[in-house]
Protein backbone atom coordinates (compact mmCIF):
# COMPACT_ATOMS: atom_id res chain seq x y z
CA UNK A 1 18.85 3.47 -0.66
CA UNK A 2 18.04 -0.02 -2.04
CA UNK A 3 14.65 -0.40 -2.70
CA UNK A 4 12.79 -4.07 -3.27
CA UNK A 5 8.94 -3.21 -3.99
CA UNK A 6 7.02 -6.02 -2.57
CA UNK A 7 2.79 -6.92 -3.70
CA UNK A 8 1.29 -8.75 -1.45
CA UNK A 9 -1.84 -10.79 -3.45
CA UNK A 10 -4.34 -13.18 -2.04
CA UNK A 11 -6.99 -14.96 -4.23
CA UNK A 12 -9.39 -15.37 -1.11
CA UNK A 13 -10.96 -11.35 -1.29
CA UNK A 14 -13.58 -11.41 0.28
CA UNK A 15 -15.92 -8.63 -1.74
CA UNK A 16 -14.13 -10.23 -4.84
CA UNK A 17 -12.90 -13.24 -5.05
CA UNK A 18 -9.72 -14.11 -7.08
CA UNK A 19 -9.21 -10.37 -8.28
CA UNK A 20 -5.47 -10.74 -8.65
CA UNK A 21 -6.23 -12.77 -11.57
CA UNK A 22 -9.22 -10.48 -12.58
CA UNK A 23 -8.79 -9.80 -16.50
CA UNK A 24 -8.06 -5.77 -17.38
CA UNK A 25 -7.61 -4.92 -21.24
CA UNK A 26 -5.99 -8.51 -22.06
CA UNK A 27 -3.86 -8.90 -18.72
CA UNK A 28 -4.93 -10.20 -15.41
CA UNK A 29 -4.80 -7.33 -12.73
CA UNK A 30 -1.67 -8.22 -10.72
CA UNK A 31 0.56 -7.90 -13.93
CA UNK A 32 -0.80 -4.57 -14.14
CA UNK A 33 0.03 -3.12 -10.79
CA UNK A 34 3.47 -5.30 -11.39
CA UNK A 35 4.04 -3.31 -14.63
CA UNK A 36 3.60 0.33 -13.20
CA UNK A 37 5.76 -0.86 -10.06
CA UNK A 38 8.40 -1.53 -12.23
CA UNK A 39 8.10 1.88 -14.28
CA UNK A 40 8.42 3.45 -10.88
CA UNK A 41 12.86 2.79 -11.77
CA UNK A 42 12.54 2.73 -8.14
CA UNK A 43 14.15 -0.84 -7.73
CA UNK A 44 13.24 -4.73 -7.69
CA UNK A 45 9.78 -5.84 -8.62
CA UNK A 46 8.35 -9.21 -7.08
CA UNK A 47 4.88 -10.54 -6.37
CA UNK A 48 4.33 -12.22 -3.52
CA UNK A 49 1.42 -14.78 -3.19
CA UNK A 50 -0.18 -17.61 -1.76
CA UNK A 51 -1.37 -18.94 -4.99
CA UNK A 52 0.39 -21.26 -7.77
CA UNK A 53 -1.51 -19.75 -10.77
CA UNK A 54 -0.90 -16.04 -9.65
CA UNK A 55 2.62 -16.63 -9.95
CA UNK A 56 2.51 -18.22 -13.23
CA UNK A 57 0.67 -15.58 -14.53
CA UNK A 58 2.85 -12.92 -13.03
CA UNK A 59 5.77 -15.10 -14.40
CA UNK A 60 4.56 -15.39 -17.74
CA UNK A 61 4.33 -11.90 -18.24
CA UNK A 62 8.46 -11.43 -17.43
CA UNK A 63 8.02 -10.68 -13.69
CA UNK A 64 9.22 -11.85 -10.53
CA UNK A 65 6.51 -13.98 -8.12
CA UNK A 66 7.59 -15.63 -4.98
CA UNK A 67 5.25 -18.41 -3.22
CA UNK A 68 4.07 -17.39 0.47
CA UNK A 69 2.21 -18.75 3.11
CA UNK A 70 -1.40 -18.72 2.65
CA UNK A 71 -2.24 -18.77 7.06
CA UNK A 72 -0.82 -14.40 6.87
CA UNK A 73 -3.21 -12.36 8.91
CA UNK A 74 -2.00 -9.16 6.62
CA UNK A 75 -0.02 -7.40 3.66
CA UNK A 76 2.82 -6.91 6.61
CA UNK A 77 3.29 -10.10 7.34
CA UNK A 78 3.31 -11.48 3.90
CA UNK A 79 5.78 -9.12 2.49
CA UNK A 80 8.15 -9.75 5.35
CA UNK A 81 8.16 -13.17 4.64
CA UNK A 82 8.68 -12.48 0.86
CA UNK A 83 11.48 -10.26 2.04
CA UNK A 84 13.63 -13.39 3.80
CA UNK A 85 13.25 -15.28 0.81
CA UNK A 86 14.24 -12.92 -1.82
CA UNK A 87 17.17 -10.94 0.65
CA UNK A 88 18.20 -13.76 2.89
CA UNK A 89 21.44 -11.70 3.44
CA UNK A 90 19.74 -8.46 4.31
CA UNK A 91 21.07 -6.42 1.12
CA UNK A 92 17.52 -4.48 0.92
CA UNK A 93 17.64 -1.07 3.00
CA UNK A 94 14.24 -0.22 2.56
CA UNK A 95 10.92 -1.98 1.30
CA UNK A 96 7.82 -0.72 -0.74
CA UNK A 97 4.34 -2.43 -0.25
CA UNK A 98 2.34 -2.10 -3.23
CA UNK A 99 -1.48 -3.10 -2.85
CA UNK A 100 -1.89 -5.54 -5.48
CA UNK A 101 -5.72 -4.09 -6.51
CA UNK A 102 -4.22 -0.91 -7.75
CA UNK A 103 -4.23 -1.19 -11.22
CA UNK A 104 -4.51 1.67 -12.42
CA UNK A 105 -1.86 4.01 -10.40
CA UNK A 106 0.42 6.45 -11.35
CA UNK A 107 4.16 5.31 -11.27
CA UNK A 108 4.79 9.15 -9.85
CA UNK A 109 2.75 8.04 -6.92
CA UNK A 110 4.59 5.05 -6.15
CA UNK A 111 7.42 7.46 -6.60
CA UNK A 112 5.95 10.11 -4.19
CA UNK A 113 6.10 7.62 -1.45
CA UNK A 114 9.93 7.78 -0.55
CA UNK A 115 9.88 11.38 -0.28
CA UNK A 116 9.37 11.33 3.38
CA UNK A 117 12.53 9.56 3.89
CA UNK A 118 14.80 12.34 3.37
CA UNK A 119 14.41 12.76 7.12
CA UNK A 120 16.34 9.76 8.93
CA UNK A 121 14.10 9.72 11.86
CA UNK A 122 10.87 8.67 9.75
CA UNK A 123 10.24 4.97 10.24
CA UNK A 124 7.43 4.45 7.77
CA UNK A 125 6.73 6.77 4.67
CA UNK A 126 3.03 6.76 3.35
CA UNK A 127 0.50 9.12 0.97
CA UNK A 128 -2.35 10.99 1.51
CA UNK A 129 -4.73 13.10 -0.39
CA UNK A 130 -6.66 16.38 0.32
CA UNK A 131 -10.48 15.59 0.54
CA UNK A 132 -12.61 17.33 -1.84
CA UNK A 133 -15.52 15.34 -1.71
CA UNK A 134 -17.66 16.21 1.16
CA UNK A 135 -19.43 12.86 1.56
CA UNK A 136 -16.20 11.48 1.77
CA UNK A 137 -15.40 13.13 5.07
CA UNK A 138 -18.47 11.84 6.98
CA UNK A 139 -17.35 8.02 5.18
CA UNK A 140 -16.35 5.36 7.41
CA UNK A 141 -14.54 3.42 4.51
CA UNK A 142 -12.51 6.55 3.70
CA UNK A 143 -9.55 6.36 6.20
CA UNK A 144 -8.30 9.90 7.34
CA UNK A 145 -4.93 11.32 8.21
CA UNK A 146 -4.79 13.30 10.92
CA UNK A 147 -1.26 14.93 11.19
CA UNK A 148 1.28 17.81 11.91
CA UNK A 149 1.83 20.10 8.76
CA UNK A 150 5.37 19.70 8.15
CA UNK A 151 5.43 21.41 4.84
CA UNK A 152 2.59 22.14 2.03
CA UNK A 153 2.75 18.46 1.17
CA UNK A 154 3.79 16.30 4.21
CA UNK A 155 2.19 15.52 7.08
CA UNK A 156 3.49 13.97 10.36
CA UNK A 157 0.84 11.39 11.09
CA UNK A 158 -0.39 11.55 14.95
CA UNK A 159 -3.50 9.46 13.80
CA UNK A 160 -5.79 7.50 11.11
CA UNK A 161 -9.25 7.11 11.82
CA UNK A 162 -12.48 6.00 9.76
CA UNK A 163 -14.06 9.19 11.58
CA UNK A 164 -14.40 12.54 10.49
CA UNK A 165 -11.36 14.41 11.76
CA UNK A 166 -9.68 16.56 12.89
CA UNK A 167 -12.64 18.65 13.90
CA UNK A 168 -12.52 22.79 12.42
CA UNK A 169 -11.75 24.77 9.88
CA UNK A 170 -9.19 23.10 7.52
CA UNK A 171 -8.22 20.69 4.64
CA UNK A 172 -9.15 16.57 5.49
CA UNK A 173 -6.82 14.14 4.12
CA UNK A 174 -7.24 10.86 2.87
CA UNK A 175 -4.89 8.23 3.62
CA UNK A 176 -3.68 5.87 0.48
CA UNK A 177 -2.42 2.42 1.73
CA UNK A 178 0.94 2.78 0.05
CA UNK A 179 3.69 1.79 2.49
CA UNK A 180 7.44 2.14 2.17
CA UNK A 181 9.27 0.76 5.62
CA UNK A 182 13.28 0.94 6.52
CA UNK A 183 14.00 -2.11 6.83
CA UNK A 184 14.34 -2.23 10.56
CA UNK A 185 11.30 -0.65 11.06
CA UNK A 186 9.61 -3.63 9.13
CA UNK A 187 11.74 -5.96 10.94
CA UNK A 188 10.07 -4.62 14.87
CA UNK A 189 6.41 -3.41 13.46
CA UNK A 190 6.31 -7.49 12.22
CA UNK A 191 7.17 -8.78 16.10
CA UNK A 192 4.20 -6.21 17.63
CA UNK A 193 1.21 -7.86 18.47
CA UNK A 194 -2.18 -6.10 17.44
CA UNK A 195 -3.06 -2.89 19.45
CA UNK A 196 -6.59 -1.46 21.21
CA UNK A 197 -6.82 0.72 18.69
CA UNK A 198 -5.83 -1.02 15.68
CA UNK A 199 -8.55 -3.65 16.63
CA UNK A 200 -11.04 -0.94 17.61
CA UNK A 201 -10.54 1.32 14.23
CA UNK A 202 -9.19 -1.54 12.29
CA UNK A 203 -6.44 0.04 11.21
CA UNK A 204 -3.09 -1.74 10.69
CA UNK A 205 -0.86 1.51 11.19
CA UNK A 206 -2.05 2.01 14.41
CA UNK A 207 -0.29 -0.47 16.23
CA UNK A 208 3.13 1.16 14.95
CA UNK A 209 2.37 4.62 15.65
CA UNK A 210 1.24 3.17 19.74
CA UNK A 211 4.51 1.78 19.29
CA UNK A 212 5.97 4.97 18.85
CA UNK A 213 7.14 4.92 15.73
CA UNK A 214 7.22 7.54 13.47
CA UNK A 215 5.09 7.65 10.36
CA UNK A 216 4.90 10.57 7.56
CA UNK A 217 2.77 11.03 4.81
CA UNK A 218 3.26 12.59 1.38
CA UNK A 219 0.39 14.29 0.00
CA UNK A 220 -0.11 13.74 -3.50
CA UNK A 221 -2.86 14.68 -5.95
CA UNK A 222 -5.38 11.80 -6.19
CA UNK A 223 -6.14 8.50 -4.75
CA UNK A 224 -5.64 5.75 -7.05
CA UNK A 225 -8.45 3.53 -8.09
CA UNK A 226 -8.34 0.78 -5.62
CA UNK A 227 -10.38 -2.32 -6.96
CA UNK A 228 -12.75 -3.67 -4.35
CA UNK A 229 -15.87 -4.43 -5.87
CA UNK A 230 -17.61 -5.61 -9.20
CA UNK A 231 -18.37 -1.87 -10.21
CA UNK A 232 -14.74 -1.09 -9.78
CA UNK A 233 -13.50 -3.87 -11.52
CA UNK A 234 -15.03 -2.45 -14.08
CA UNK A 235 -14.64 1.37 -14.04
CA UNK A 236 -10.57 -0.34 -13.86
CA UNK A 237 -11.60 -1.99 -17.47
CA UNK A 238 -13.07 1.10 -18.97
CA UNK A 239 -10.06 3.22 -17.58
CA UNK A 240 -7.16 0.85 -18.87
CA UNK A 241 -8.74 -0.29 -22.22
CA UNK A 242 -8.79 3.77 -23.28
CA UNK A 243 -4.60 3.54 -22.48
């Protein structure tokens, strides 16, 4: 498959304000998450943004930054948009959105996330991790997987919730925000307008899997360090100056 990995990065966070810019160990953050992207070898690297300085930083460290629109309601939107200006002729078979506050994460993870697509009727591939942490299954702002065992590490996702679920004995999975679409499945989830429960659990994903569409999840090892806050800003700092 052709692969174009998009990152989607707005300046207007609202817990941190301008964090794609956010110096880490002598480069601002979005180069970094650009830079393990393109170690993935998975394909085509570009930033997409609604800012002018982003993508002359981006561009002035040798990658590829597109200007968007700055009115997108979410990642989805944005990268589809970057996606009709970088593949006008619809080359791209199937499209990787990289969070653009993950500075820190593993290449093999990025990998990881195509896995699901060996099976054809898989619309949208994603990751999850197996919850260790106790007080992370009782956390709202840890977003859970709950799925069909299809083998020891994939899931068929029937839900995500910010509750504690499913309910019995058995492993809780965490559900990493890594999403690689076919092409036509970005193409339709883009035209859907917002579901009940996507606004009720605010969850994005919902809305394609009330659509009926079929989403699967790779489970991986550990969640990468996604950087939200002041504090993880700078656990990011301590982590990537040690590299």
């Amino acid at each position: 498959m052709t692969v174009l990995i998009l990152i989607p990065a707005r300046m207007a966070s609202t817990r941190l304000p301008g964090k794609p810019l956010a110096d880490i160990a002598g480069k601002p953050m979005i180069v970094h998450v650009a830079k393990r992207a393109a170690e993935s070898g998975l394909g085509r690297v570009v930033v997409a943004t609604d800012t002018q300085d982003v993508v002359d930083a981006v561009r002035a460290s040798g990658f590829e930054a597109i200007m968007t629109r700055p009115d997108h309601e979410s990642g989805s939107d944005r990268i589809f948009e970057a996606l009709g200006i970088v593949d006008p002729k619809g080359d791209v078979e199937t499209i990787l959105n990289v969070q653009g506050d993950l500075p820190t994460i593993d290449p093999a993870t990025i990998q990881a996330v195509f896995r699901p697509f060996e099976d054809r009727s898989v619309d949208i591939a994603t990751l999850g991790v197996e919850i260790t942490d106790e007080e992370e299954k009782t956390n709202p702002n840890v977003v859970k997987i709950v799925g069909s065992p299809l083998s020891p590490s994939r899931l068929r996702a029937l839900y995500f919730t910010r509750a504690t679920a499913p309910w019995g004995e058995g492993p809780l999975h965490h559900h990493i925000g890594l999403y690689a679409y076919r092409r036509a499945a970005l193409e339709r989830f883009v035209t859907l307008k917002p579901s009940s429960l996507e606004r009720r659990e605010k969850l994005e994903q919902l809305r394609a899997l009330e659509a009926q569409m079929r989403i699967d999840a790779e489970i991986v090892d550990t969640v990468p360090l996604g950087v939200d806050t002041p504090q993880d800003l700078q656990r990011a700092r301590e982590i990537l100056s040690k590299a």
